[in-house]
Each structure stands twice: as structure tokens, then as C-alpha cells.
Protein backbone atom coordinates (compact mmCIF):
# COMPACT_ATOMS: atom_id res chain seq x y z
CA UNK A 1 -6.16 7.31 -0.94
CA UNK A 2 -9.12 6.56 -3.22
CA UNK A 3 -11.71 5.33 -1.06
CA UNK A 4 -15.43 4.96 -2.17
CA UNK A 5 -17.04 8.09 -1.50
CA UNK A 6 -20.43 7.39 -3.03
CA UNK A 7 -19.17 9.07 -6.17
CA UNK A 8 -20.11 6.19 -8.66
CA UNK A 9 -23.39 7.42 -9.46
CA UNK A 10 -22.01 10.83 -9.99
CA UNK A 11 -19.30 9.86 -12.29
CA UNK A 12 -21.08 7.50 -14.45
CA UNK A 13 -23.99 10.14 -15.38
CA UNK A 14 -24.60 10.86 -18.86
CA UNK A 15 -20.68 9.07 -19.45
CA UNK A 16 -21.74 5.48 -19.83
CA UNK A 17 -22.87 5.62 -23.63
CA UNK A 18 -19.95 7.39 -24.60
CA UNK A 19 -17.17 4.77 -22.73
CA UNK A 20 -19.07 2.00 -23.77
CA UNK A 21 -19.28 3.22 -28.18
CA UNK A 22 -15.59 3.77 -27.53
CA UNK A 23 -15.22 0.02 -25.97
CA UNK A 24 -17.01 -1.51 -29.01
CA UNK A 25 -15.33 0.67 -31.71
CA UNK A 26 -11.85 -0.91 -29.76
CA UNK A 27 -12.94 -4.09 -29.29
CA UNK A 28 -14.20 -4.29 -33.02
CA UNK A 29 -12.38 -2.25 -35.41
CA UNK A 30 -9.04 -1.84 -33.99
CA UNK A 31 -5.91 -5.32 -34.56
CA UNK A 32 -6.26 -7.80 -31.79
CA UNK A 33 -1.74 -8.91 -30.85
CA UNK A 34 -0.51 -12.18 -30.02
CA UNK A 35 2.46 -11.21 -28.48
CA UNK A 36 2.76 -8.78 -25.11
CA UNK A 37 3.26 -5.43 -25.24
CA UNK A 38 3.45 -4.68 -22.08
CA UNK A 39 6.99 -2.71 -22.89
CA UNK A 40 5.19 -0.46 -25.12
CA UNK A 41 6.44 2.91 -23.97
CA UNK A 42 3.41 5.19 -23.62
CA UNK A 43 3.20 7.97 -26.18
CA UNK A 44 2.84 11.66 -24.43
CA UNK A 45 -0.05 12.83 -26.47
CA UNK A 46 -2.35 9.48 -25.94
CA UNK A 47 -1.31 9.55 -22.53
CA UNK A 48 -2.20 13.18 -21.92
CA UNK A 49 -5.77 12.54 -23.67
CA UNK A 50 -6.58 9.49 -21.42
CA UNK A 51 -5.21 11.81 -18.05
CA UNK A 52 -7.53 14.57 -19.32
CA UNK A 53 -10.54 11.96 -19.58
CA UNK A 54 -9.79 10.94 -16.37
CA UNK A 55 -9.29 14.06 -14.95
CA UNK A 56 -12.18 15.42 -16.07
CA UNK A 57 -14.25 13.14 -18.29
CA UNK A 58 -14.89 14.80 -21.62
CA UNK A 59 -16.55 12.57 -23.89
CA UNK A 60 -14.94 14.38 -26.88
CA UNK A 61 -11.61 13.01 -25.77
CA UNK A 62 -12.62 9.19 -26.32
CA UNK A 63 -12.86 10.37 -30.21
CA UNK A 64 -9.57 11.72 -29.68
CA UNK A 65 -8.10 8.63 -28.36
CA UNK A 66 -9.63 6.31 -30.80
CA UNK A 67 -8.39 8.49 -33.37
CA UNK A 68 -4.85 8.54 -32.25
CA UNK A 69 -4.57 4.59 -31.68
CA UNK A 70 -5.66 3.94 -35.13
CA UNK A 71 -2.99 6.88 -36.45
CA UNK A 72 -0.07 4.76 -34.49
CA UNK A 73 -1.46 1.18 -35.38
CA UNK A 74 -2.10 0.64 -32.05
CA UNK A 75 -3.03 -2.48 -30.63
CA UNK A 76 -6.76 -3.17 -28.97
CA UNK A 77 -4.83 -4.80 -26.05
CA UNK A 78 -2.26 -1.43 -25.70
CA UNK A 79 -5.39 0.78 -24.24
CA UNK A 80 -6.24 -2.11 -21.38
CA UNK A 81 -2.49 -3.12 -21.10
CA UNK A 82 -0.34 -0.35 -21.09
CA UNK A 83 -2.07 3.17 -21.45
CA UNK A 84 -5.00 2.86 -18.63
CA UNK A 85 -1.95 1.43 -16.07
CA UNK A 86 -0.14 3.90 -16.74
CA UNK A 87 -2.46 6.67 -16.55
CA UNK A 88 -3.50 5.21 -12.83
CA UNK A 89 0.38 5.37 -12.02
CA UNK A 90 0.25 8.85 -13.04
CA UNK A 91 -2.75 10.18 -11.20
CA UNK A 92 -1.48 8.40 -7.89
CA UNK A 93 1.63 10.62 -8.49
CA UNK A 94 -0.20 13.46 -8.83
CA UNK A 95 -2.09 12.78 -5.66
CA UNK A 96 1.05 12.33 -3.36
CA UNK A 97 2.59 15.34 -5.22
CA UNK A 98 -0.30 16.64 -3.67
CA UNK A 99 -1.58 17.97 -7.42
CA UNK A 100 -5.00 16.61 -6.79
CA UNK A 101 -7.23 16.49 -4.00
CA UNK A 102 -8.85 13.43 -3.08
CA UNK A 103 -12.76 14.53 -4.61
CA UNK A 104 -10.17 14.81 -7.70
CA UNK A 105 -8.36 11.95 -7.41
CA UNK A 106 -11.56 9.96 -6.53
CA UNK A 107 -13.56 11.16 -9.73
CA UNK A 108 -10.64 10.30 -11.83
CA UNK A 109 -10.30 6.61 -10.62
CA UNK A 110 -13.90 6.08 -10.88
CA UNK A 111 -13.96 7.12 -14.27
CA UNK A 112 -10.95 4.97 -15.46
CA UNK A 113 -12.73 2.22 -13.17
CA UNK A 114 -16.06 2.55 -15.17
CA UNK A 115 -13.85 2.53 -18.70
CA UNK A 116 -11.91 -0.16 -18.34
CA UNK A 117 -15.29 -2.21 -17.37
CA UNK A 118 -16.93 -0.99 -20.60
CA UNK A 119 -13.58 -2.21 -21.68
CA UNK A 120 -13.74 -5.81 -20.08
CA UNK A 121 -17.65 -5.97 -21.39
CA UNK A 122 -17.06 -5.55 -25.00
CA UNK A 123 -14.40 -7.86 -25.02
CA UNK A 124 -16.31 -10.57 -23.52
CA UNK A 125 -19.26 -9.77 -25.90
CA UNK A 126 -16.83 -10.51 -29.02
CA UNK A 127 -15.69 -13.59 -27.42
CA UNK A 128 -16.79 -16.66 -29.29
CA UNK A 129 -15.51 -19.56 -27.16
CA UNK A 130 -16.14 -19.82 -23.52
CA UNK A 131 -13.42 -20.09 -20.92
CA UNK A 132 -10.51 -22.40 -21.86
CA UNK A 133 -8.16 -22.45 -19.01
CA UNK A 134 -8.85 -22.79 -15.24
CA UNK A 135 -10.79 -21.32 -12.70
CA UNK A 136 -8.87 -19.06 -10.57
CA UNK A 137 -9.93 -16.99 -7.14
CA UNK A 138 -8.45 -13.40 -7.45
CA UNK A 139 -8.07 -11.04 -3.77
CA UNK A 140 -7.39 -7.97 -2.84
CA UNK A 141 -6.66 -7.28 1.24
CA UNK A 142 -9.02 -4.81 2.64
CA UNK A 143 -6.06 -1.72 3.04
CA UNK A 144 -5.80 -1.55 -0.66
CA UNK A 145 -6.86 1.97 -1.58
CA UNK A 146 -8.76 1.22 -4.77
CA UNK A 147 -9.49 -1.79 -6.81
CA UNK A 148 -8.30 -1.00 -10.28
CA UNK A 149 -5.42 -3.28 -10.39
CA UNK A 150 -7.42 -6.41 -9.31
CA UNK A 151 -9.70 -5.27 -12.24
CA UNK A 152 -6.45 -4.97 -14.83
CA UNK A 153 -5.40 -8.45 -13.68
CA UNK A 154 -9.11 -9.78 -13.66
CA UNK A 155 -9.18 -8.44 -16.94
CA UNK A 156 -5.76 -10.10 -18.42
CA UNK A 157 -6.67 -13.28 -16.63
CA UNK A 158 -10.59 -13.35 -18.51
CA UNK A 159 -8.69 -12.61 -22.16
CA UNK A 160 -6.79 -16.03 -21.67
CA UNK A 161 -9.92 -17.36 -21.20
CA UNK A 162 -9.44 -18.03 -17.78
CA UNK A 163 -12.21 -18.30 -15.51
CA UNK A 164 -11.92 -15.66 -12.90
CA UNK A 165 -14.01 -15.17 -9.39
CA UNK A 166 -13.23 -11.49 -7.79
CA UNK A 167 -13.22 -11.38 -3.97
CA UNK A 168 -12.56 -7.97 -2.74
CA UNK A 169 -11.65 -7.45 1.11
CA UNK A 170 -12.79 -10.58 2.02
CA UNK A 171 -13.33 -11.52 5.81
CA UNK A 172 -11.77 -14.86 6.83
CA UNK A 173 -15.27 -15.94 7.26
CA UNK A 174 -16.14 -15.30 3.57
CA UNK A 175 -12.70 -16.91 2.36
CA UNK A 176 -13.76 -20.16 4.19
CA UNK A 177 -16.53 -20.45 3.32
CA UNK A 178 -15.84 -19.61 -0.91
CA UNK A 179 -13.08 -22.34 -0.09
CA UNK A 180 -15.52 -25.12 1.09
CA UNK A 181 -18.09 -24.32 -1.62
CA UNK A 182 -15.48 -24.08 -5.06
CA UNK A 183 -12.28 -25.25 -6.24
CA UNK A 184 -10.02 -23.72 -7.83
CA UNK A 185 -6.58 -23.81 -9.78
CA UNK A 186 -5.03 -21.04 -8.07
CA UNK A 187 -5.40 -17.97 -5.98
CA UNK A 188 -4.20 -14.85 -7.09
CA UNK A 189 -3.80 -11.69 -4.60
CA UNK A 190 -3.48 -8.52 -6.15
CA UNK A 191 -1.16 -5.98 -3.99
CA UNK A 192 0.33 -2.46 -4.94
CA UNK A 193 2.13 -1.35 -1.65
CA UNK A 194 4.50 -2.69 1.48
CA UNK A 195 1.46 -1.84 3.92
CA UNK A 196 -0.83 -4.17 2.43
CA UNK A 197 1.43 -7.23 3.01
CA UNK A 198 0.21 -7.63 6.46
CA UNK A 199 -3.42 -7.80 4.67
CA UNK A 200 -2.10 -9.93 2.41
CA UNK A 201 -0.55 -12.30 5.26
CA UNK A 202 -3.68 -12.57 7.23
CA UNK A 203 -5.18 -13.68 3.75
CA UNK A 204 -2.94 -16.44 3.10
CA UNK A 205 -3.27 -17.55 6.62
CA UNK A 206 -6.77 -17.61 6.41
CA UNK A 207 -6.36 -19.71 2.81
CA UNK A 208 -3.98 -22.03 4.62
CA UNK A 209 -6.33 -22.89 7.60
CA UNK A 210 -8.84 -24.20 5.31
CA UNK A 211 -7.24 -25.46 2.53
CA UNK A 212 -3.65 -27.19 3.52
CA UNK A 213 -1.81 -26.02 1.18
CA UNK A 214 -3.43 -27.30 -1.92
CA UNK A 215 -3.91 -24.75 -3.98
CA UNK A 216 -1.34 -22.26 -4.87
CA UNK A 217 -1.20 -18.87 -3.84
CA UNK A 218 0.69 -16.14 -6.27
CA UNK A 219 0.94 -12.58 -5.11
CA UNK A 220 1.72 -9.84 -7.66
CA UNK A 221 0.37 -5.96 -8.15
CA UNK A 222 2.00 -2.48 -8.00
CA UNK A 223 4.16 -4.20 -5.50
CA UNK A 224 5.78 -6.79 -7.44
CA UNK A 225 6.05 -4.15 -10.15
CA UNK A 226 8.91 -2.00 -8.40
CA UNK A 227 10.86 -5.04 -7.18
CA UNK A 228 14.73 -4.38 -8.09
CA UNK A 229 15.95 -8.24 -7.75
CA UNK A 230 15.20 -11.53 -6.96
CA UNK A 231 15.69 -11.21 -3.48
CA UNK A 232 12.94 -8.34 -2.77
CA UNK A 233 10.78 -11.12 -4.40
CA UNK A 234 11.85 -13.77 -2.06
CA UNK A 235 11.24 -11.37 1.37
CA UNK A 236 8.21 -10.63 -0.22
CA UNK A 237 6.98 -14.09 -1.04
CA UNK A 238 8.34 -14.92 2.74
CA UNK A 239 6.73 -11.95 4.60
CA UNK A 240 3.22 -12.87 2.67
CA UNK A 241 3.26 -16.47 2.44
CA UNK A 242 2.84 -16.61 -1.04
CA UNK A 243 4.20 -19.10 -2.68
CA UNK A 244 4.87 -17.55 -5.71
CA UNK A 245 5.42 -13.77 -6.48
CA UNK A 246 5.16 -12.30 -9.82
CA UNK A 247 3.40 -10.60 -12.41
CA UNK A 248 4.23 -12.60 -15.65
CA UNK A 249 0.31 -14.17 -15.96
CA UNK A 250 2.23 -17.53 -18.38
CA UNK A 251 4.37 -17.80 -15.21
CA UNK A 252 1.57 -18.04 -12.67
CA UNK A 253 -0.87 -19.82 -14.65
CA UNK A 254 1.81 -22.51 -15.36
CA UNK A 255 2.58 -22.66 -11.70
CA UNK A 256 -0.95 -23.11 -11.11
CA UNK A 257 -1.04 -26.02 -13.32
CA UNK A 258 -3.20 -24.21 -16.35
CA UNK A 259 -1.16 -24.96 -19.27
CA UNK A 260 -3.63 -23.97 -21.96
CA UNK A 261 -4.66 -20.60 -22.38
CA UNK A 262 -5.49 -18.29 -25.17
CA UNK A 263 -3.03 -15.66 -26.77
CA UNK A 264 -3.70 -13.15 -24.53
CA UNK A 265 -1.43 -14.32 -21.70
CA UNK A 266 1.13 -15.26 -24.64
């Protein structure tokens, strides 16, 4: 759907400075949560500023934003956690609705790409203590149609203080040989659709060949996301090879055997 059409360069002209005042002014001035609010139910008229951004990325409207988390006592974490995933959910529906046209969509996802890594910066810059937990290896299969949920779960996994080492499309030859140089506590594999379990397969199967089943593998992504029961996770987890599938980060670090982590997994 989004694939890179050279459009980077393009997007990020003249927007950078603006994305990155409004990443500080989050980062800085606005509460830091212990608990998740992942639940958080969106409100229309942030939601509608962040879509316009996106759609067609008017500085003015990262004033607006700021402005209207601070009115509703929003959360620094809300913006990375539940408004930018949300906003990507919505401009994929707007694509298949056929709303948008791929230069559109394209533009849009590059845009909430380049925010949320003005995002990730600032929050890194504020950090005072250096990773805490493990050292995790986090995939995405090569069919994935853009990379901006690996970058939400990247993102997560660095604000526990986890250690995190982004492999994007990877080649078996390039996941044997990360393998055989580092260790890690766990590999993560970020999916968002049914066709990219086959990716996702030849992944794990690569993984196995050349590490034996060591270290533990834990799918989750849009996927996992619209899974109805416990037995759509167990096909899944089957089909892939995973050996765990979910999207609760305490669950998966836990599984991976990182027990301490800072409040942002909490």
C-alpha cells in the first residue's frame, strides 16, 4: 500500500523544525503516566488535527495539538500511544475506502513516520539512565507495506529502557549472520496482516536454523490487534512459529526473561 516512493525528502522539507519544537515541548512540558493508557478512547477533535497534519502537513496544526493535549491533561505517552496509532488505522481506512490515492496515502505515512521519530528523539534526549532491561532484535517480513508499527513498538520497547536493534526485511543471509555476531533476549516480529504470516514463517525458520531454539520469538502487530479469542492466537502462533503471540510488551518481555523494566511497559 505505502511503499517508499522516494518521497522522504519531499515530505520532510521545511517540516523538520516544526515536528521536532513540538517533540520537545511534549517530551518536556507535558505529565509523563505510569500506568497504560492504551484504552484511552481518542477524542474527535485531536484526532481530526493529527489526520489533517498528516494529510497535509500544516505546521500550524502541531500548535493546535499541543494546545488541545494540555486543555484535556493529556498524557506525553497518549500522542505516541494512542493518537498517532490510531490516526495510521484511520488513513489505511481511508486508502481501501479508496478516499486517498496512494501519492496521498504515501505523504501522509511519511509524515507521521518523520513525527513520531522526532517523537522517539526527544524522548531519548530527556532520558537520564541508559538502557535497563534487555537487548531485544525487532523484524518486520519484507510484504509489510510500511514500517510504522515496528517503529511504535521500537518506540514502546526503548521507553522501558529496553535495548532495541531494528531489522527491516531482512534476508536469511542478514538474519544469520546478526544471529552469529549478537545475542539477544528475545526477538520480536512486528506483523499487521494474514499475508505477511508466510513472511513471518520464513523468518522464524530462518531464526530457528541458526539459533535452536534459544531465544524466544514473540509475534504481535496490527495482526494480533484484531484477534477475537484465544484460539486465532494459537493458529496464529502455529502458522508462524512463534512461540508467543501478543501485544501486551510486560507479557513478552517477561516471557523473554527481562523482568526489570522501566514504567513505560507498566
Amino acid at each position: 500500500m505505502v511503499a517508499n516512493l522516494g518521497l522522504t525528502k519531499i515530505a520532510r522539507h521545511g517540516t523538520d523544525a516544526p515536528m521536532r519544537s513540538f517533540a520537545l515541548r511534549v517530551v518536556s512540558e507535558l505529565a509523563r503516566g505510569s500506568n497504560s493508557r492504551q484504552a484511552l478512547r481518542p477524542a474527535a477533535h485531536l484526532s481530526a488535527l493529527l489526520m489533517q497534519f498528516a494529510r497535509h502537513g500544516e505546521a500550524a496544526c502541531l500548535g493546535e495539538i499541543f494546545a488541545e493535549m494540555k486543555r484535556q491533561h493529556l498524557l506525553a505517552e497518549d500522542i505516541l500511544d494512542v493518537y498517532l496509532p490510531q490516526t495510521v488505522r484511520d488513513l489505511g481506512d481511508q486508502w481501501h475506502d479508496d478516499q486517498i490515492d496512494i501519492l496521498q496515502a504515501s505523504m501522509a505515512f511519511t509524515r507521521l513516520q518523520t513525527l513520531l521519530r522526532e517523537l522517539s528523539h526527544a524522548w531519548a534526549s530527556d532520558r537520564v539512565s541508559s538502557a535497563t532491561g534487555g537487548r531485544v532484535l525487532l523484524m518486520m517480513p519484507s510484504c509489510e507495506q510500511h514500517s510504522l508499527s515496528a517503529m511504535f513498538a521500537a518506540n514502546h520497547l526503548r521507553r522501558a529502557g529496553v535495548s532495541v536493534k531494528v531489522l527491516l526485511a531482512p534476508t536469511g543471509r542478514q538474519i544469520t549472520e546478526i544471529m552469529r555476531r549478537s545475542r539477544f533476549h528475545g526477538v520480536f516480529i512486528s506483523v499487521s496482516n494474514l499475508t505477511s504470516l508466510d513472511g513471518c514463517a520464513a523468518i522464524v525458520g530462518d531464526l530457528r536454523k541458526c539459533d535452536d531454539h534459544s531465544t524466544p520469538i514473540v509475534l504481535g502487530g496490527g495482526l494480533v490487534s484484531g484477534v477475537i479469542a484465544d484460539i486465532d492466537t494459537s493458529r496464529i502462533a502455529d502458522v508462524s512459529g512463534a512461540d508467543i503471540v501478543t501485544n501486551d510488551i510486560v507479557a513478552a518481555l517477561q516471557f523473554c526473561g527481562i523482568r526489570q523494566f522501566c514504567v513505560a511497559a507498566e
